[in-house]
C-alpha atoms as a PDB file:
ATOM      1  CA  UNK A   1      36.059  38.317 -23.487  1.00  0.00           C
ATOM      2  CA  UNK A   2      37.058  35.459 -26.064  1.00  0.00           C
ATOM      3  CA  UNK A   3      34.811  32.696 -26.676  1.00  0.00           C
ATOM      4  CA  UNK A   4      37.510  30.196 -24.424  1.00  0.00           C
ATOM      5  CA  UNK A   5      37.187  32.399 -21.390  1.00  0.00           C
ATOM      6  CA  UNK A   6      33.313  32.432 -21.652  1.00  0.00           C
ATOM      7  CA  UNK A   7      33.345  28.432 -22.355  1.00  0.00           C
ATOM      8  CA  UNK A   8      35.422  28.482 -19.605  1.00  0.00           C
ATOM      9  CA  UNK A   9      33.429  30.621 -17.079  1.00  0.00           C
ATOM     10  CA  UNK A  10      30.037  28.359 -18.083  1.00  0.00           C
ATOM     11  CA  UNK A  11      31.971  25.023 -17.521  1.00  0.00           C
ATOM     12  CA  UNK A  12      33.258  26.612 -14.217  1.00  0.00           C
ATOM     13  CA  UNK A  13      29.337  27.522 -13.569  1.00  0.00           C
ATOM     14  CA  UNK A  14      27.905  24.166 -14.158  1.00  0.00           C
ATOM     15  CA  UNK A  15      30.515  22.248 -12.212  1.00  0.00           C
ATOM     16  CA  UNK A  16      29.324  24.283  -8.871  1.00  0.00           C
ATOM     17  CA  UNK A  17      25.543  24.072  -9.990  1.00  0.00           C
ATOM     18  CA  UNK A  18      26.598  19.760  -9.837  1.00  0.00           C
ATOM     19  CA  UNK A  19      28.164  20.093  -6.726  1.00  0.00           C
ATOM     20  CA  UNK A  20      25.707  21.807  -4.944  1.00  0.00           C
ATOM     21  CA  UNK A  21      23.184  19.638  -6.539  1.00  0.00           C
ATOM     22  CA  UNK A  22      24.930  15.944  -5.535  1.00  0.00           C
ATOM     23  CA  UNK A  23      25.760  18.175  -1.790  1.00  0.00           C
ATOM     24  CA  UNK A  24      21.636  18.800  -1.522  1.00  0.00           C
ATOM     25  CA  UNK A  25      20.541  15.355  -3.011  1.00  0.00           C
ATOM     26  CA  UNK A  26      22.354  13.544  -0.820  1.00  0.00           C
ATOM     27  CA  UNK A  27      21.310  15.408   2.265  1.00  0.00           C
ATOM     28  CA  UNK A  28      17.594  14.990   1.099  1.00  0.00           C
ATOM     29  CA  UNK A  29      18.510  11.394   1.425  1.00  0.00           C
ATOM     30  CA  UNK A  30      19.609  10.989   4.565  1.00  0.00           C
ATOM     31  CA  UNK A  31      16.912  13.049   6.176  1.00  0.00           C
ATOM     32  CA  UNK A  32      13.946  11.873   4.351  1.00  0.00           C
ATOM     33  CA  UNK A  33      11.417  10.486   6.241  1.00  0.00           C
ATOM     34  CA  UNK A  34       8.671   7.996   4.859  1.00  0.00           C
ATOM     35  CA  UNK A  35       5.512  10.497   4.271  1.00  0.00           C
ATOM     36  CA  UNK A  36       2.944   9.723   6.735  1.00  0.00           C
ATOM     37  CA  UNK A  37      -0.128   8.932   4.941  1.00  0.00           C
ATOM     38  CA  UNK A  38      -3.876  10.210   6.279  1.00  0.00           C
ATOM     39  CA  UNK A  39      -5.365   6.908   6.849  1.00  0.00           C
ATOM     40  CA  UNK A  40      -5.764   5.382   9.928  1.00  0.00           C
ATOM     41  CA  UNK A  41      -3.915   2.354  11.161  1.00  0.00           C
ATOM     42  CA  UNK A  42      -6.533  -1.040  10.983  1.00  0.00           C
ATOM     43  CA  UNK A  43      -7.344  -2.142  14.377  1.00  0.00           C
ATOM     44  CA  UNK A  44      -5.908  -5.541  15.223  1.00  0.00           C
ATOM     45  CA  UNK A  45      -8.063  -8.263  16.900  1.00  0.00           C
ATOM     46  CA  UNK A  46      -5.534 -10.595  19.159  1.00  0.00           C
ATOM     47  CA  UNK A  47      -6.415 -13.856  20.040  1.00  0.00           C
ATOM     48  CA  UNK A  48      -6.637 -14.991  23.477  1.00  0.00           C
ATOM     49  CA  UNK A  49      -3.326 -17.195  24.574  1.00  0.00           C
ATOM     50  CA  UNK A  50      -3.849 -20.687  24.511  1.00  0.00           C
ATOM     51  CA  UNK A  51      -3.477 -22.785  27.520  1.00  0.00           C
ATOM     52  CA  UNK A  52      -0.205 -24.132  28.569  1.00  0.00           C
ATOM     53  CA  UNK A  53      -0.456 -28.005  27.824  1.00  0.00           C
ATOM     54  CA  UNK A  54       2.095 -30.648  26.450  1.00  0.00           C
ATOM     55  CA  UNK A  55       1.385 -30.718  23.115  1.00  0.00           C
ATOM     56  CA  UNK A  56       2.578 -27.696  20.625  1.00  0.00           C
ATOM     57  CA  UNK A  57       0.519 -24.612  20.473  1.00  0.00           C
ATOM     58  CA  UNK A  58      -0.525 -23.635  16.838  1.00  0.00           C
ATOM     59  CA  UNK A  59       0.547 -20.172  16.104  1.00  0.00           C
ATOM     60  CA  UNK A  60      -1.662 -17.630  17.054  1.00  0.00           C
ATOM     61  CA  UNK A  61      -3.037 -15.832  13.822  1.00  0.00           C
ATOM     62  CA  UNK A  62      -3.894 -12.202  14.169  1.00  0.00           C
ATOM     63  CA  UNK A  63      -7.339 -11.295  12.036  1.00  0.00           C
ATOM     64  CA  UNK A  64      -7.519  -7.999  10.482  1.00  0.00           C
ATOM     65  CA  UNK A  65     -10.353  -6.030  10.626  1.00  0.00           C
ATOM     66  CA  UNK A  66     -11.676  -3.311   8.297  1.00  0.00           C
ATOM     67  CA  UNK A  67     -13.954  -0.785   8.098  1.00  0.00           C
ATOM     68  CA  UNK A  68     -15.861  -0.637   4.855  1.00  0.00           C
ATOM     69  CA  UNK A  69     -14.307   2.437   3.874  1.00  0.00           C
ATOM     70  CA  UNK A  70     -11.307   0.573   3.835  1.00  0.00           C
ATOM     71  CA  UNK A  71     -12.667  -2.336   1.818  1.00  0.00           C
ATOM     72  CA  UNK A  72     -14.119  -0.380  -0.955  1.00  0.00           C
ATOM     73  CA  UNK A  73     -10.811   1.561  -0.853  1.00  0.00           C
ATOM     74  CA  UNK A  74      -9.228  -1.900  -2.105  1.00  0.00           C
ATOM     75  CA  UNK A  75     -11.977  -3.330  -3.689  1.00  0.00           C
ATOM     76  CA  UNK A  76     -11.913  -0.355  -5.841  1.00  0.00           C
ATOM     77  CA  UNK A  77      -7.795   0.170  -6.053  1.00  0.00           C
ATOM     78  CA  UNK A  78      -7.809  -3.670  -7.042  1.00  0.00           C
ATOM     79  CA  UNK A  79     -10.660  -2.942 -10.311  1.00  0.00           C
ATOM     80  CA  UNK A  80      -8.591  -0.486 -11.645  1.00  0.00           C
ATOM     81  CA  UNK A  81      -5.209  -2.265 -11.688  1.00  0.00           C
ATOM     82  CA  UNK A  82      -4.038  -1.882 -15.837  1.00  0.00           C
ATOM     83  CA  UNK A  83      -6.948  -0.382 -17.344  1.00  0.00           C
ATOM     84  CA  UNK A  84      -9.813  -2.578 -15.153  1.00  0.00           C
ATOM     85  CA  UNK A  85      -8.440  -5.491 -15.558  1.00  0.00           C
ATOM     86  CA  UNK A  86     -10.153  -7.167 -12.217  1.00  0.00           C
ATOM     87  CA  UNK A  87     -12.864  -5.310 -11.986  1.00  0.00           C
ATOM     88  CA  UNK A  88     -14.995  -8.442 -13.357  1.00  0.00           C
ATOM     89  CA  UNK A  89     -13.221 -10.959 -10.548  1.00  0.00           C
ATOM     90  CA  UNK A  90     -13.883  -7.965  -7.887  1.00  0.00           C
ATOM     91  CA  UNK A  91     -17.449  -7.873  -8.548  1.00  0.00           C
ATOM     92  CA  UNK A  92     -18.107 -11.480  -8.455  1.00  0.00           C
ATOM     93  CA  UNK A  93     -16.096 -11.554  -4.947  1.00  0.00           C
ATOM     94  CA  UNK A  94     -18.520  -8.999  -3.989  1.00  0.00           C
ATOM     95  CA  UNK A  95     -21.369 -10.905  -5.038  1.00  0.00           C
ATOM     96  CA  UNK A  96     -20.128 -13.920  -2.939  1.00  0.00           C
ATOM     97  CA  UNK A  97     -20.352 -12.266  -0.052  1.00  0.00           C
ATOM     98  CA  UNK A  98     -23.347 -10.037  -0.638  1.00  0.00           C
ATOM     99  CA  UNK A  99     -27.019 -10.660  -0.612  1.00  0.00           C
ATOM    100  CA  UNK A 100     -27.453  -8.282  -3.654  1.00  0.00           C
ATOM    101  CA  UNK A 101     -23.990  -8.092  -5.039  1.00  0.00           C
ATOM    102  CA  UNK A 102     -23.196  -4.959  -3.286  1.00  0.00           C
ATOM    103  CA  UNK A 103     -20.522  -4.034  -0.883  1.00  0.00           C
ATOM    104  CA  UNK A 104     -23.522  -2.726   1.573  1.00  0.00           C
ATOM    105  CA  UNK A 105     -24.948  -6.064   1.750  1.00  0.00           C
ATOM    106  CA  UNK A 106     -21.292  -7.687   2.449  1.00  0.00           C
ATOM    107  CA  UNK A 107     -21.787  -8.263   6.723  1.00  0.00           C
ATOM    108  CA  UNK A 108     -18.502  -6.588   8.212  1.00  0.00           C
ATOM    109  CA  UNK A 109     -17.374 -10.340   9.734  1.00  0.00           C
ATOM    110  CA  UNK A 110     -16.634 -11.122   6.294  1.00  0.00           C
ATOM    111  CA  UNK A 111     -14.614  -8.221   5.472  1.00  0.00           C
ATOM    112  CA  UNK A 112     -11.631 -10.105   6.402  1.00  0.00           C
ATOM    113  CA  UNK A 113     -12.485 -13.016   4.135  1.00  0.00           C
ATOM    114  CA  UNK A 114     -13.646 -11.336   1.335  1.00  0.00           C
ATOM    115  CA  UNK A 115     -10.046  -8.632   1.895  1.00  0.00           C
ATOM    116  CA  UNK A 116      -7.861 -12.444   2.112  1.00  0.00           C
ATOM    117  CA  UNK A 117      -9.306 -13.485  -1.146  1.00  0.00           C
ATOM    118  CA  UNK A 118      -9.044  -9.798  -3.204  1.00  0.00           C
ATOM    119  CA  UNK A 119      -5.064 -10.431  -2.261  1.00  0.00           C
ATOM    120  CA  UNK A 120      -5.269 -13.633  -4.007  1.00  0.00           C
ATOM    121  CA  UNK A 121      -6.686 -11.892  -7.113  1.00  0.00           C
ATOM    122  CA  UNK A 122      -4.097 -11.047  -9.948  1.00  0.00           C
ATOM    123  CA  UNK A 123      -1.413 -12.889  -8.103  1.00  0.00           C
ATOM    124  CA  UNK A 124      -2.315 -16.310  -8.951  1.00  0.00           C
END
């Protein structure tokens, strides 16, 4: 074989290999789903409707709640943004909420509170 017919056979090669590969990544596209992840959906607490009358109703805000696996989960995602960068505003948000600056002091009705301020960190 001469060196043009086994350039050629290679270039012939790697053409197919990108076909198949634009054929299959395309596919994987279309059929991907989102991967399910383990944790469990928050439960939702829904207010009770408000009573027909002629003034406007205020909308009806739905409160999270957490568990406080779910709290330290964030607490502790939020601390280790770029190299533990929060972790000093985390811990005093703790300590507002906590008797002895600990996340097992922290009573669970303020879960949602302290959760609504951790957004607010690093996005000011």
């Amino acid at each position: 074989m001469k060196n043009t017919e086994v350039a050629s056979l290679f270039k012939t090669i790697a053409d197919s290999f990108m076909a198949l590969s634009e054929i299959y990544s395309s596919a994987t596209e279309q059929t991907e789903q989102p991967k399910a992840t383990a944790k469990k959906e928050k439960p939702v607490k829904v207010s009770e409707p408000a009573p027909a009358t002629d003034t406007p109703a205020e909308p009806v805000t739905e409160e999270k709640t957490y568990s406080k696996e779910d709290v330290r989960a964030m607490l502790s995602q939020k601390a280790k943004i770029d190299g533990c960068k929060y972790k000093v505003e985390v811990k005093e948000l703790v300590a507002k909420y906590s008797s002895d600056g600990t996340l097992t002091k922290v009573p669970e009705d303020k879960y949602s509170k302290l959760m609504a301020e951790l957004e607010v960190v690093g996005n000011a």
